[in-house]
N, C-alpha and C. Protein backbone atom coordinates (compact mmCIF):
# COMPACT_ATOMS: atom_id res chain seq x y z
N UNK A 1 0.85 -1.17 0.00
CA UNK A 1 0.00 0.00 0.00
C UNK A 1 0.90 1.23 0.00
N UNK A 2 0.56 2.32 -0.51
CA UNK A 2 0.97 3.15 -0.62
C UNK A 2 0.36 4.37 -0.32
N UNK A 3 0.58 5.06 0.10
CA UNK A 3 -0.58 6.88 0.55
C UNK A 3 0.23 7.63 0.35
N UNK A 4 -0.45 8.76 -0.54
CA UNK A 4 0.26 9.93 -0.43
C UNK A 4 -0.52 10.99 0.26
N UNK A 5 -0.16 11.45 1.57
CA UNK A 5 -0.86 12.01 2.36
C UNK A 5 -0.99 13.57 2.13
N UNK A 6 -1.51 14.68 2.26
CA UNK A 6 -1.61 16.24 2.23
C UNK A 6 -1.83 16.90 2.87
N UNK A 7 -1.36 17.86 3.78
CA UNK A 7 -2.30 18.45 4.83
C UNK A 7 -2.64 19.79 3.84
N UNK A 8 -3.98 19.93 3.81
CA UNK A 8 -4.59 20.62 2.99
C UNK A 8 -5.58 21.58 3.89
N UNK A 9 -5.90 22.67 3.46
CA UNK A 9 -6.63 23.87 3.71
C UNK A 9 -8.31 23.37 3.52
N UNK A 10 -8.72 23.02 2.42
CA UNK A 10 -10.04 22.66 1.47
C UNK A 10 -9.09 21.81 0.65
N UNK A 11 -10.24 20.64 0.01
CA UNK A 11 -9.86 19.70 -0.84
C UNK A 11 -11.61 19.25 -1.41
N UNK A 12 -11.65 19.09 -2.79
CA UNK A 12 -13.14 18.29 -3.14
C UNK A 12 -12.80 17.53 -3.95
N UNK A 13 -13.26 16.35 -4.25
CA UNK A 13 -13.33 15.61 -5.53
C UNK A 13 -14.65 15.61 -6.44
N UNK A 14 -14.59 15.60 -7.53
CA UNK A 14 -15.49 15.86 -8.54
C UNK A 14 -15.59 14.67 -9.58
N UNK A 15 -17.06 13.55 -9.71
CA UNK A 15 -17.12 12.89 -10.74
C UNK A 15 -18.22 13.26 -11.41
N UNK A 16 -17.97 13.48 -12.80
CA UNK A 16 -19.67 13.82 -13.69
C UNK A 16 -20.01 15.20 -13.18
N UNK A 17 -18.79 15.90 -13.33
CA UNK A 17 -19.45 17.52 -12.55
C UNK A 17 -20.37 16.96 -11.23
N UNK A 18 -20.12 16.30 -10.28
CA UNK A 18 -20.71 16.19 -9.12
C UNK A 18 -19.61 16.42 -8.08
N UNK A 19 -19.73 16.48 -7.34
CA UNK A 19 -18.93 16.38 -6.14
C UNK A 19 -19.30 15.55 -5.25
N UNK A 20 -18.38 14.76 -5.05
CA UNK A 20 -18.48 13.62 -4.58
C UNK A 20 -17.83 13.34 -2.84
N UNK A 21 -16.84 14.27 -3.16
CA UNK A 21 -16.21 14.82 -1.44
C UNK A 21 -15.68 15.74 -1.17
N UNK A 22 -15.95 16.64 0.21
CA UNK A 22 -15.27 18.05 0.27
C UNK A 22 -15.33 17.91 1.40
N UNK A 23 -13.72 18.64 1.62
CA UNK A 23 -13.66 18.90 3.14
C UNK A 23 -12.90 20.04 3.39
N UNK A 24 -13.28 20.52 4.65
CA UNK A 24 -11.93 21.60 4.58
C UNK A 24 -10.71 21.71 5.28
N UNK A 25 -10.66 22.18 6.55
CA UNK A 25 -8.72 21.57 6.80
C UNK A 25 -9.04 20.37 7.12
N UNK A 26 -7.33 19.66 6.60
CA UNK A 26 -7.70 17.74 6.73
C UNK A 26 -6.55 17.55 6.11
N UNK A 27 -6.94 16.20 5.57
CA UNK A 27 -5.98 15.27 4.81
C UNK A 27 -6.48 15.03 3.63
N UNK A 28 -5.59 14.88 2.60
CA UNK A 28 -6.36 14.28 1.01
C UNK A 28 -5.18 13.26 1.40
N UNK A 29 -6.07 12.07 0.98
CA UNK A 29 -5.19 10.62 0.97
C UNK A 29 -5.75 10.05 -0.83
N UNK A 30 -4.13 9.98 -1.04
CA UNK A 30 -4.59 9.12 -2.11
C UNK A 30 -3.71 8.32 -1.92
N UNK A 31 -4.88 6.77 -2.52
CA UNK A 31 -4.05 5.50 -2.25
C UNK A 31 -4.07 4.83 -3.06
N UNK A 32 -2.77 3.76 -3.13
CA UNK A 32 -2.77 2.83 -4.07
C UNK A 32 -2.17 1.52 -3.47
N UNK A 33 -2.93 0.72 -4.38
CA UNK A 33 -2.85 -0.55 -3.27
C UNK A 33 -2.11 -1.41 -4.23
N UNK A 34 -1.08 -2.58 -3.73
CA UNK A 34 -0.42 -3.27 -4.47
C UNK A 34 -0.95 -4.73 -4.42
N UNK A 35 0.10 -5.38 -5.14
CA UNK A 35 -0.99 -7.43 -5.53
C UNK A 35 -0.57 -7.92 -3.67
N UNK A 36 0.20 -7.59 -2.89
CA UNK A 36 0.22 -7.84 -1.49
C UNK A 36 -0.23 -7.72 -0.74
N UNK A 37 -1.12 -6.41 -0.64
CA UNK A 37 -1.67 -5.95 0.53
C UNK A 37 -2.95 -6.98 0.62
N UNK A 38 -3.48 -6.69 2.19
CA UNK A 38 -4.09 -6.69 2.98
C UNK A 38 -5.29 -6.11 4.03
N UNK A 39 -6.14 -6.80 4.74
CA UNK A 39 -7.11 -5.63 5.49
C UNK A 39 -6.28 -5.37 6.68
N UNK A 40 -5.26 -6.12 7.48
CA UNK A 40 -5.04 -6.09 8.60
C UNK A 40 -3.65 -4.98 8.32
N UNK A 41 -3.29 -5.01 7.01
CA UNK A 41 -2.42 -3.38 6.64
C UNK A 41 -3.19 -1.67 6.80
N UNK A 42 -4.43 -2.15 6.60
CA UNK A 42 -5.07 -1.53 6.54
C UNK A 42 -5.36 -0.81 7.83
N UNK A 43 -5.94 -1.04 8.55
CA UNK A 43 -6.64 -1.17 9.70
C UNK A 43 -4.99 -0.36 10.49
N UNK A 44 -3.39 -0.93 10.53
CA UNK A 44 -2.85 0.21 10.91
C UNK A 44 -2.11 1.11 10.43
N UNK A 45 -2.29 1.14 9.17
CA UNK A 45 -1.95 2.31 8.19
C UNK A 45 -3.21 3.53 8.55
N UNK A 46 -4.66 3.45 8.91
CA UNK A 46 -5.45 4.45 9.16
C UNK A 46 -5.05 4.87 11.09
N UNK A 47 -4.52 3.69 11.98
CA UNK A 47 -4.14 4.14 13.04
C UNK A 47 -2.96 5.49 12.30
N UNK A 48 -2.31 4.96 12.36
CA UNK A 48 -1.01 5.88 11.94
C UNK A 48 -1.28 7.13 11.29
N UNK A 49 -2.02 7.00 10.42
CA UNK A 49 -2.57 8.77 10.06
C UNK A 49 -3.42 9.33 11.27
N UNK A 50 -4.38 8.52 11.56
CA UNK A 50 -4.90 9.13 13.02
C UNK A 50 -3.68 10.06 14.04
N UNK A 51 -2.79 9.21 14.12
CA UNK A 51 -2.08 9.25 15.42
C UNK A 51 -1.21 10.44 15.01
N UNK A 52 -0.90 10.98 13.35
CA UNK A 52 0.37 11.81 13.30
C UNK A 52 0.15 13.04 13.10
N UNK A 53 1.15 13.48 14.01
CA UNK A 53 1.23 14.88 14.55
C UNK A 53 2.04 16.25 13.50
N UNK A 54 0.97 16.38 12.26
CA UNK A 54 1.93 17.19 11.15
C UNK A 54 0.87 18.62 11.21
N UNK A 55 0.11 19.11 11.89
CA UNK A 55 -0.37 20.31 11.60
C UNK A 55 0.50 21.74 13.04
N UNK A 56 0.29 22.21 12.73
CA UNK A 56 1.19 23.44 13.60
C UNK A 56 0.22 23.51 14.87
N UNK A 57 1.48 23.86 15.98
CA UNK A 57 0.72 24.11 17.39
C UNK A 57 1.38 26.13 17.04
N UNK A 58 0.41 26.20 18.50
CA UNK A 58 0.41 27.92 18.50
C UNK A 58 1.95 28.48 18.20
N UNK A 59 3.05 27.62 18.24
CA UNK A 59 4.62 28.24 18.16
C UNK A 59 4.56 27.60 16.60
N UNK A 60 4.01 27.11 15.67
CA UNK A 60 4.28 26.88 14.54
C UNK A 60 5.37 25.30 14.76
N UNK A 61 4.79 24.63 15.47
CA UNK A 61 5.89 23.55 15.54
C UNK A 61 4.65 22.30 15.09
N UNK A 62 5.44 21.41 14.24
CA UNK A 62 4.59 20.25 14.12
C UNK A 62 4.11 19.17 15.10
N UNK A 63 2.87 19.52 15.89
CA UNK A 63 2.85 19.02 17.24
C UNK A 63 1.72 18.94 17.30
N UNK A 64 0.21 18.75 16.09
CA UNK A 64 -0.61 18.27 16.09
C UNK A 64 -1.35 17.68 15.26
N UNK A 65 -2.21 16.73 15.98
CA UNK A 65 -3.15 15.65 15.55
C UNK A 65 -4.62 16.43 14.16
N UNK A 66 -4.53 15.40 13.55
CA UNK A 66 -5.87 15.86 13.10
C UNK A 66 -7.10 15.85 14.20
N UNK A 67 -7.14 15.50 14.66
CA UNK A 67 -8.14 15.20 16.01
C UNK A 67 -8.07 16.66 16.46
N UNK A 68 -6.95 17.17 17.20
CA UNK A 68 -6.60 18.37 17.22
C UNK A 68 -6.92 19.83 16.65
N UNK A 69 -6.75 19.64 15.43
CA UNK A 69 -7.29 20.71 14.67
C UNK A 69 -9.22 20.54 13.77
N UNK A 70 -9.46 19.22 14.60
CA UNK A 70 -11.21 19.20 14.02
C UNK A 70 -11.36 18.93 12.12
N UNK A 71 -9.92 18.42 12.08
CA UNK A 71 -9.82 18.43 10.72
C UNK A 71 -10.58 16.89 10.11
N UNK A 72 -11.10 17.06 8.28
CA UNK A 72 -11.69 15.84 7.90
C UNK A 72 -10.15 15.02 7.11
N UNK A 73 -10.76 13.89 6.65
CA UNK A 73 -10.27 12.93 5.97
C UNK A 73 -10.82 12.99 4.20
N UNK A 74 -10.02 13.24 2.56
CA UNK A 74 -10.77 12.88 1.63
C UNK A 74 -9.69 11.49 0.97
N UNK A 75 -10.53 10.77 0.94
CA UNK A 75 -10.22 9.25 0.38
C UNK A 75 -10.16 9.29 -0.95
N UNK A 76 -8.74 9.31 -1.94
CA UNK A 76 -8.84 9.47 -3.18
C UNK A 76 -8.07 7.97 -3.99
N UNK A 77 -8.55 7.02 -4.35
CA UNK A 77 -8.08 6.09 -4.78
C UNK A 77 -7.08 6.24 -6.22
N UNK A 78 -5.90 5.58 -5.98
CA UNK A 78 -5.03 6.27 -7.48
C UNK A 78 -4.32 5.19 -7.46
N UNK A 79 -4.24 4.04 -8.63
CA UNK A 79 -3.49 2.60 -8.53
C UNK A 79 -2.17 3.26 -8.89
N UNK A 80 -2.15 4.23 -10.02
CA UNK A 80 -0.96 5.29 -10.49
C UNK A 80 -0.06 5.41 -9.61
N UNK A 81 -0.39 5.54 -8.18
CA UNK A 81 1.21 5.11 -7.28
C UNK A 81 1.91 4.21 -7.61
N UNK A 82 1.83 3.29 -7.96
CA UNK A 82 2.11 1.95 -8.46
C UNK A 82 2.99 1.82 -9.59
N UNK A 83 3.26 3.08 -9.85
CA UNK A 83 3.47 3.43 -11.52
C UNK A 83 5.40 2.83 -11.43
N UNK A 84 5.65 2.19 -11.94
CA UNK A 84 6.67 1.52 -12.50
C UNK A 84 7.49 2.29 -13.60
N UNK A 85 8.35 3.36 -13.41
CA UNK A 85 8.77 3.92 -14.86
C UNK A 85 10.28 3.38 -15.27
N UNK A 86 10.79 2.25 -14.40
CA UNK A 86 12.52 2.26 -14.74
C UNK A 86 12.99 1.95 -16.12
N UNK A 87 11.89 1.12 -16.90
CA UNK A 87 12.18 0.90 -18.05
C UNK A 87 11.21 1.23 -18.99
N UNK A 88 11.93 1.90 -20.45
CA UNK A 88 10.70 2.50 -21.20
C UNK A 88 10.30 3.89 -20.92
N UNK A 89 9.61 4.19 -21.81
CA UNK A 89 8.69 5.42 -21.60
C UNK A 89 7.12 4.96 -21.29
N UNK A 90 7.12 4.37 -21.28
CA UNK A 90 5.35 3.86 -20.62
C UNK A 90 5.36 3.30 -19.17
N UNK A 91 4.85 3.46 -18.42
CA UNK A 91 4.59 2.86 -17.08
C UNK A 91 3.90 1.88 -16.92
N UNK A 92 4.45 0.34 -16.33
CA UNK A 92 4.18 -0.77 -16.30
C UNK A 92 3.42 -0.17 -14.70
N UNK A 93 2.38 -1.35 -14.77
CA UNK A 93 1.51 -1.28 -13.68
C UNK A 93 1.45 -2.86 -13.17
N UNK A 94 2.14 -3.73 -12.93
CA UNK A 94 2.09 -5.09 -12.93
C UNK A 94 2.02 -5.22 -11.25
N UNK A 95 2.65 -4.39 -10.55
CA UNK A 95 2.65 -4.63 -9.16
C UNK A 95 1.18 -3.74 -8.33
N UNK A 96 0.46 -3.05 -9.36
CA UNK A 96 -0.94 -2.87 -8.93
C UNK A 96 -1.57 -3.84 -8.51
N UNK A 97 -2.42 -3.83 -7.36
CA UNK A 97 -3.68 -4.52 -7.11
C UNK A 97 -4.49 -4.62 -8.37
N UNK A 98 -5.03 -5.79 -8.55
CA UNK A 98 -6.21 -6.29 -9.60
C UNK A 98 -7.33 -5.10 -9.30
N UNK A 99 -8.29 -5.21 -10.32
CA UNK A 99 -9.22 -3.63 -9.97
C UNK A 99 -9.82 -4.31 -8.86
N UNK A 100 -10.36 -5.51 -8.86
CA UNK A 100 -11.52 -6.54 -7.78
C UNK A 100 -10.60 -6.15 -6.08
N UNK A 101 -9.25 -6.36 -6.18
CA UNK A 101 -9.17 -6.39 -4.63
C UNK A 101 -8.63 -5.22 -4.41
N UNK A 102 -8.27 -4.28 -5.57
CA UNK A 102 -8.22 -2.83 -4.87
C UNK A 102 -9.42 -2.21 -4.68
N UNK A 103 -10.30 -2.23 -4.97
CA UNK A 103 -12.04 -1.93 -4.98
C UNK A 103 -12.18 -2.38 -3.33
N UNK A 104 -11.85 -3.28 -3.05
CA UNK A 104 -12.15 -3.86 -1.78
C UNK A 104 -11.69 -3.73 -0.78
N UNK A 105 -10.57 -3.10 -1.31
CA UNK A 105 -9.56 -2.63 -0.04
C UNK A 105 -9.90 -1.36 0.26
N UNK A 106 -10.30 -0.61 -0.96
CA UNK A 106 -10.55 0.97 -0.80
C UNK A 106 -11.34 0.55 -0.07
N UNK A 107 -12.38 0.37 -0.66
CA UNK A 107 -13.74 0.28 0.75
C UNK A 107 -13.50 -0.23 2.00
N UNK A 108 -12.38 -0.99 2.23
CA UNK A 108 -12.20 -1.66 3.83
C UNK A 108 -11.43 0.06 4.34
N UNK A 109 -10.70 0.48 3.67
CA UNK A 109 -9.95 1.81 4.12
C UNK A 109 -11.46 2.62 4.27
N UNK A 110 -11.82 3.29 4.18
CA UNK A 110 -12.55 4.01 4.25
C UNK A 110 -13.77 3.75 5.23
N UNK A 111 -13.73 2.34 5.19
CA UNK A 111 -15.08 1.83 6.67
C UNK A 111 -13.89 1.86 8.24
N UNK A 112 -12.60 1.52 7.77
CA UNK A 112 -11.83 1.81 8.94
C UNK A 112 -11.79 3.48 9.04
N UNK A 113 -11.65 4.04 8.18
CA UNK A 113 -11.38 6.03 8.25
C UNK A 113 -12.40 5.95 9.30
N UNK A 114 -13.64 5.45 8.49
CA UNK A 114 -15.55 6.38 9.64
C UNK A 114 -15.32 6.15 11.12
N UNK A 115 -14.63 4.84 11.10
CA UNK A 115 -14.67 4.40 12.61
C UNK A 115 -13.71 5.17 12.98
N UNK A 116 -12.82 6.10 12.77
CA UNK A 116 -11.57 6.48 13.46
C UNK A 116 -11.62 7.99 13.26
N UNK A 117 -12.16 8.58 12.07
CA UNK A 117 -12.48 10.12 12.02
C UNK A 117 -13.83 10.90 11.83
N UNK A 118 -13.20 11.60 12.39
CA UNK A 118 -14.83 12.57 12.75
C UNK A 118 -15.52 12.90 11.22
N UNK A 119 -14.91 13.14 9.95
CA UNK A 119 -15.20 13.66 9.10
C UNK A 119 -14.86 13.01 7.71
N UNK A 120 -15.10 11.85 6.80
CA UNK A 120 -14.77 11.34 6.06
C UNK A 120 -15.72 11.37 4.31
N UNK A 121 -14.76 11.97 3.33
CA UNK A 121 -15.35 11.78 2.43
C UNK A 121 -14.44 11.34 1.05
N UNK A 122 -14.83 11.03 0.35
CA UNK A 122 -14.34 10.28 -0.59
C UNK A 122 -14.88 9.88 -1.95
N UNK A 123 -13.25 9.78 -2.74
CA UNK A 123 -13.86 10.04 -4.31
C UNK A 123 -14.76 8.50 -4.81
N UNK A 124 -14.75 7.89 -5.92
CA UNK A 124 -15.40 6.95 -6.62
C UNK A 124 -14.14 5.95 -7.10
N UNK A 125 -14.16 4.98 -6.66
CA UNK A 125 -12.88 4.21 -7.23
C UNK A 125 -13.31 3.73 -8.53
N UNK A 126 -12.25 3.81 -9.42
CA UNK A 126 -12.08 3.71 -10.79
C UNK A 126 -12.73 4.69 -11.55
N UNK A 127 -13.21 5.64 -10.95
CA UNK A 127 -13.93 6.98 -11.81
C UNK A 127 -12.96 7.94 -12.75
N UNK A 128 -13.15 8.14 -13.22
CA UNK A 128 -12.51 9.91 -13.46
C UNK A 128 -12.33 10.90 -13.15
N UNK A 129 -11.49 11.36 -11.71
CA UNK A 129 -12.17 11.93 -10.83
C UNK A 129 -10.81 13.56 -11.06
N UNK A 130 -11.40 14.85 -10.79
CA UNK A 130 -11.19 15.97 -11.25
C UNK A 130 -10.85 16.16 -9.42
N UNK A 131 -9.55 16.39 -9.04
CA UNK A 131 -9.20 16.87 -7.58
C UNK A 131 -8.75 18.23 -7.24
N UNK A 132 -9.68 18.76 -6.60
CA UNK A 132 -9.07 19.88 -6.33
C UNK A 132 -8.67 20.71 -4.98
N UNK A 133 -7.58 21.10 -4.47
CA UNK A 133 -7.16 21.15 -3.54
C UNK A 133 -6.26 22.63 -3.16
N UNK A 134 -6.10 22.97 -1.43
CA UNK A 134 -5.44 23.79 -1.97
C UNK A 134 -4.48 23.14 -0.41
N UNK A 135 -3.41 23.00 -1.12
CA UNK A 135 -2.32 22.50 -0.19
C UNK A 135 -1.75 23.31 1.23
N UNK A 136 -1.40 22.82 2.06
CA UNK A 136 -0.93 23.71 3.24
C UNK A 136 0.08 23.65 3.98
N UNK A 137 1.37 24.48 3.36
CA UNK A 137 2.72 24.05 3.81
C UNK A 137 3.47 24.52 2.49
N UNK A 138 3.92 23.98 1.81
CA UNK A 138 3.08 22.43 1.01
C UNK A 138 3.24 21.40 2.22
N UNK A 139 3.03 20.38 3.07
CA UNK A 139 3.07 19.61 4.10
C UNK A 139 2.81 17.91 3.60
N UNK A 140 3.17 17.42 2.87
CA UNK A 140 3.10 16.16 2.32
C UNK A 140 3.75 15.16 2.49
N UNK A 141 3.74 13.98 2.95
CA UNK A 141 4.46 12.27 3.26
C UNK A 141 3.80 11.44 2.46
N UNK A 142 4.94 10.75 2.63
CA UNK A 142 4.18 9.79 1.34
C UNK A 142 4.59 8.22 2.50
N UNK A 143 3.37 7.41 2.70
CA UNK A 143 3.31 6.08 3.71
C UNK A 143 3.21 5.04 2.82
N UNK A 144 3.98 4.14 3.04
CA UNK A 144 4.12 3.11 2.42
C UNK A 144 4.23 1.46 3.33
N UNK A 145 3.61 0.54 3.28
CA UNK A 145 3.32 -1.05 3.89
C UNK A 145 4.47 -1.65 2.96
């Protein structure tokens, strides 16, 4: 598994000119899941974003929780982490999750997010999805299983 995490100001996702998730200070997670993973990866890869302490306390020091700042969660599925470029100009995708058990995993991520954050929304897996965000910092990690 892979996340690329954001601490973001506002973030929405958009499918079919709809909007599908918006939040405002938080996290945009986009994830990509590989042919290895797991639910029980799962389950503490969402502890671990819970638990980390990347938004500013009153001295500007990185010393708080999303919990902390009342911030949401947006769930953006992207197998494209996955992206393989060492050989070629095209990006092999062979170590992606199949669409069937990344579909399944997104959804196990995201039933673990509800149980763990106050505020969870999220794009359409395998959609076409239009992200828009406005970053804060820039403040970004990238988590990897």
């Amino acid at each position: 598994m892979k996340i690329v995490l954001q601490r973001v100001r506002c973030a929405s996702v958009t499918v079919d000119n709809n909007i599908t998730g918006r939040i405002d200070k938080g996290y945009v997670a986009l994830l990509g899941f590989g042919n290895s993973d797991e639910k029980s990866k799962i389950e503490k890869m969402v502890d671990k974003i819970k638990k980390l302490r990347i938004f500013p306390d009153g001295n500007g020091k990185t010393n708080l929780s999303i919990d902390d700042v009342g911030g949401g969660i947006l769930i953006v599925s992207q197998f494209t982490l996955y992206a393989d470029c060492r050989k070629g100009n095209r990006p092999s995708f062979t170590e992606a999750a199949s669409p069937a058990l990344a579909e399944e995993l997104y959804d196990y991520f995201i039933e673990c997010a509800k149980s763990k954050f106050s505020k969870v929304e999220s794009g359409v897996f395998g959609a076409d999805m239009k992200l828009e965000l406005l970053n804060d910092g820039p403040f970004t990690v990238i988590l990897v299983t």
